[in-house]
Every structure is written in structure tokens, then in C-alpha cells.
Protein backbone atom coordinates (compact mmCIF):
# COMPACT_ATOMS: atom_id res chain seq x y z
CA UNK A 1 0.00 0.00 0.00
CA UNK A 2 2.54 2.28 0.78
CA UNK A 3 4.64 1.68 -2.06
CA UNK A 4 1.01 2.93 -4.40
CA UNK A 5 0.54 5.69 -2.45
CA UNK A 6 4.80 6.57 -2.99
CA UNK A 7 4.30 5.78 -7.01
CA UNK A 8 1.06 8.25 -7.11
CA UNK A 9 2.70 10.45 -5.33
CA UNK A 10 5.84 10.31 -7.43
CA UNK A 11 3.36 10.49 -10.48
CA UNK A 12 1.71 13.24 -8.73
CA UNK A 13 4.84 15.39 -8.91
CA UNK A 14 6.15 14.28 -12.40
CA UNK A 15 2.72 15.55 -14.03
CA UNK A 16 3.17 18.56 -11.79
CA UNK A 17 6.64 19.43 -13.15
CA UNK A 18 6.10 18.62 -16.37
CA UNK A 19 2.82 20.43 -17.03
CA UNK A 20 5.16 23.36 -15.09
CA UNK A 21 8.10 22.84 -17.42
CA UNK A 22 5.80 22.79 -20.56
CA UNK A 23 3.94 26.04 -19.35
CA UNK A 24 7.35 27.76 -18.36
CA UNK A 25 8.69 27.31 -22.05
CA UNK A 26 5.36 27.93 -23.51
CA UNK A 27 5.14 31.47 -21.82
CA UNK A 28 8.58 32.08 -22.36
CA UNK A 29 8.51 31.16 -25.95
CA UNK A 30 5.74 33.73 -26.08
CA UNK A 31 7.30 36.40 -24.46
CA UNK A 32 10.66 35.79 -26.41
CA UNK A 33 8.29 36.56 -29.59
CA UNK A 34 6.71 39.73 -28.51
CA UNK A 35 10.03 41.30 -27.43
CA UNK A 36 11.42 40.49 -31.03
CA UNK A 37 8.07 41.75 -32.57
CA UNK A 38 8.41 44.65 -30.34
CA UNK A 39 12.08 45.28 -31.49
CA UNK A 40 11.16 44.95 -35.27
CA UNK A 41 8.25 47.86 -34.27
CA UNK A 42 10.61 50.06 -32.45
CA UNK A 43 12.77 49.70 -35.65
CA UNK A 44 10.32 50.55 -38.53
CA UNK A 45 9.46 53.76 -35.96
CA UNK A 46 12.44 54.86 -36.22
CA UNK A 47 12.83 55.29 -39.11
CA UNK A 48 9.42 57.72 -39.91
CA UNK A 49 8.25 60.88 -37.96
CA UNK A 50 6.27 58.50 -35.22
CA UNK A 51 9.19 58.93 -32.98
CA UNK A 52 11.53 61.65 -31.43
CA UNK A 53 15.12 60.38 -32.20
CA UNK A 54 17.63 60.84 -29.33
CA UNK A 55 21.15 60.32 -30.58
CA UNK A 56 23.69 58.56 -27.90
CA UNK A 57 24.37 62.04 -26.03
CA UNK A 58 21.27 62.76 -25.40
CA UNK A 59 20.11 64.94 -27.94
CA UNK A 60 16.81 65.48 -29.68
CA UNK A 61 17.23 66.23 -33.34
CA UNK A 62 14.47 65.24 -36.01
CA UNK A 63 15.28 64.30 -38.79
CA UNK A 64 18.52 63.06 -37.92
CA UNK A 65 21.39 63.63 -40.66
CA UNK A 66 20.77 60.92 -43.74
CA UNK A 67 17.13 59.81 -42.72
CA UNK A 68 14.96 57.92 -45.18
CA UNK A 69 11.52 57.44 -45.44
CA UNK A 70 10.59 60.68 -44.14
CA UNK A 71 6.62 61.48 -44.57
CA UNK A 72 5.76 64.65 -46.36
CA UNK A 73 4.57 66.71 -43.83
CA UNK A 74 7.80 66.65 -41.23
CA UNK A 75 7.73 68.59 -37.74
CA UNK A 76 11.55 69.18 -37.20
CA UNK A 77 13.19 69.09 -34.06
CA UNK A 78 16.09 70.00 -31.95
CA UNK A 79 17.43 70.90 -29.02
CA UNK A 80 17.19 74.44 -26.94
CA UNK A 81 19.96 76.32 -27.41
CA UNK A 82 19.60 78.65 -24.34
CA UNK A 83 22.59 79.13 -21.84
CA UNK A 84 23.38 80.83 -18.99
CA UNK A 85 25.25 83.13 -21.70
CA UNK A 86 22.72 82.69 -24.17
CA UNK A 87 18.89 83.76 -24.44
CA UNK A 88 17.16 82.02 -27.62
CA UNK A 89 14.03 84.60 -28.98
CA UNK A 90 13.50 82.32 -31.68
CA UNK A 91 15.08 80.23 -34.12
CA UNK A 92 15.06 80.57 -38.12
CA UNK A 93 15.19 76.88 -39.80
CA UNK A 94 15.84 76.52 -43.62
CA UNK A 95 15.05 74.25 -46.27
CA UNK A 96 16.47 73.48 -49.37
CA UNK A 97 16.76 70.47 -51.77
CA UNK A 98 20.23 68.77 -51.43
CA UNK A 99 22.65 69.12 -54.62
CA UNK A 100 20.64 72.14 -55.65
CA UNK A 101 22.31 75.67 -55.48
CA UNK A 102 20.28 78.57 -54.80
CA UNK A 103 21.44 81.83 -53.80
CA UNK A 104 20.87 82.48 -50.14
CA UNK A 105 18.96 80.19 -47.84
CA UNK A 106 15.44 79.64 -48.15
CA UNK A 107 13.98 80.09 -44.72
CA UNK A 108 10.61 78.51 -43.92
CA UNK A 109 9.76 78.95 -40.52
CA UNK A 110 11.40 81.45 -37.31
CA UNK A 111 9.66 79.59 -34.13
CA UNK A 112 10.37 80.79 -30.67
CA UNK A 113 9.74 76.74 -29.56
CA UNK A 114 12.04 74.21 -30.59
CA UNK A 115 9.85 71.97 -33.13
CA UNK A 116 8.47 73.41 -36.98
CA UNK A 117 6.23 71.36 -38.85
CA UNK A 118 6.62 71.90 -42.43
CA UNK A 119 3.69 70.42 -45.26
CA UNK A 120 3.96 69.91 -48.69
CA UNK A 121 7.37 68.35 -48.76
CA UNK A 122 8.19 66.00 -53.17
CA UNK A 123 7.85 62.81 -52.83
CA UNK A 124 11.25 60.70 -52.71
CA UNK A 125 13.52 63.77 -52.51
CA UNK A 126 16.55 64.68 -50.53
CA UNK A 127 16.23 67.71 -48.43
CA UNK A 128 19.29 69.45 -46.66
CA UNK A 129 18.43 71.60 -43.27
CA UNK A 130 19.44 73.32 -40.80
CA UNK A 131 18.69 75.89 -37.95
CA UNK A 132 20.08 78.91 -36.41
CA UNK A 133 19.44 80.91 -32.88
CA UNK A 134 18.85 84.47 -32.62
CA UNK A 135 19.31 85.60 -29.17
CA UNK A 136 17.86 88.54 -27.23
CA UNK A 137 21.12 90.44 -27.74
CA UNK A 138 20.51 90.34 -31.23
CA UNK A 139 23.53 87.70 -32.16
CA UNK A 140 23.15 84.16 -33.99
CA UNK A 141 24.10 81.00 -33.21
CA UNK A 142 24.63 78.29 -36.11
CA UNK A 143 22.53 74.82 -34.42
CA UNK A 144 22.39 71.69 -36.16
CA UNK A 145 20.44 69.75 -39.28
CA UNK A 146 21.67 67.60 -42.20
CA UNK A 147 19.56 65.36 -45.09
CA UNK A 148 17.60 63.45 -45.54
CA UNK A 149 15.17 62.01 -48.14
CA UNK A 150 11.65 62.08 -48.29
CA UNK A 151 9.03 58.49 -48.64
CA UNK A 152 6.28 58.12 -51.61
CA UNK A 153 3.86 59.81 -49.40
CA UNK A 154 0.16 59.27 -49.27
């Protein structure tokens, strides 16, 4: 008697760990999946205006210097330039197709905030930009920019 009640027992605990095991793997499996399928989302965001992109010193700056896939209405982005030596009254951002010369900058927007959204952008073309600061004392900073090339759009 004892040695049926040892072998259920023993039973017992084998189903026990098994059906454990089998869930453990399952739910790992599963979880193993998501965090790829997550990774392969975080990567396609990247890559369009969904998301700010912070370069490895902290910076925001949108669109980042060679983008691709960039819809064709684009709210730039970038960091403030105020200091303690430096007061920002607003910034001028310009646009202009890359490889193209024109004479003079073409400015498109002079926000006080650090974003500019910007519509009507060609399909599948490079773009070069890039900001500057005007300060309260009347002087101008150079900021940042680069390209970067526009998707097929809507």
C-alpha cells in the first residue's frame, strides 16, 4: 500500500513538473516573440516621424542627418539652445533640396519653440536643413540639421 501511495505520489509530482516545465517554455517562448516583434516595431518607428530620435548624447534632433523614409509633412526638431550666456528669442530653420544651389537660404519657418512642422514636402527627394538661434542680444548661433530624403507619401 505504501509503495502505491509513494508511485502516485511520485506520479503526482512528475505531471506537476512537467505540465510546469511545458507552461514555463510555452510562456517564455511567447514572451521571447513579442520582445522580437516589439524590437522589429521600435525599428520601422524609427525610421518615420512616429518617434523623437535621441542620438547617444542625449540629444533630440528630427530628422537626424541621412534619414529615409521621411513622410511629407515633417515637424523638425532640436534641441534648446539657451545658456546661462545665451537667451534664444526664436530660431530661423531653412530648407532646401540637397545638390541644388540657390542663392541664399530659403527660410521657412522662425519659431520661438524648438519643433516646426513643415507640409507639402516631393515625394522621394533629398532635403538638406538646418537651424540657427537668434538671441535677445541680437547675435546668432549656427545649431544643427543635415539630409535626408523624403518616402512616396500618401
Amino acid at each position: 500500500m505504501k509503495k502505491n501511495v509513494l508511485r502516485t505520489m511520485v506520479l503526482l509530482l512528475l505531471v506537476i513538473f512537467v505540465t510546469f516545465s511545458f507552461t514555463s517554455c510555452f510562456s517564455l517562448g511567447w514572451a521571447a516573440s513579442r520582445a522580437v516583434d516589439r524590437s522589429i516595431d521600435r525599428a520601422v518607428d524609427n525610421t518615420v516621424d512616429e518617434a523623437i530620435d535621441e542620438s547617444m548624447d542625449g540629444s533630440i534632433i528630427y530628422p537626424r542627418d541621412g534619414s529615409t523614409n521621411i513622410p511629407l509633412t515633417v515637424t523638425f526638431k532640436w534641441e534648446s539652445m539657451d545658456s546661462d550666456d545665451f537667451t534664444v528669442d526664436w530660431y530661423e530653420l531653412y530648407l532646401e533640396l540637397d545638390g541644388v544651389y540657390t542663392p541664399g537660404d530659403t527660410m521657412i519657418g522662425a519659431p520661438s519653440r524648438t519643433e516646426w512642422t513643415h507640409k507639402g514636402l516631393k515625394p522621394n527627394t533629398k532635403y538638406r536643413w538646418h537651424y540657427v538661434a537668434r538671441g535677445t542680444d541680437g547675435q546668432y548661433i549656427p545649431g544643427g540639421g543635415g539630409t535626408f530624403t523624403t518616402g512616396k507619401g500618401n
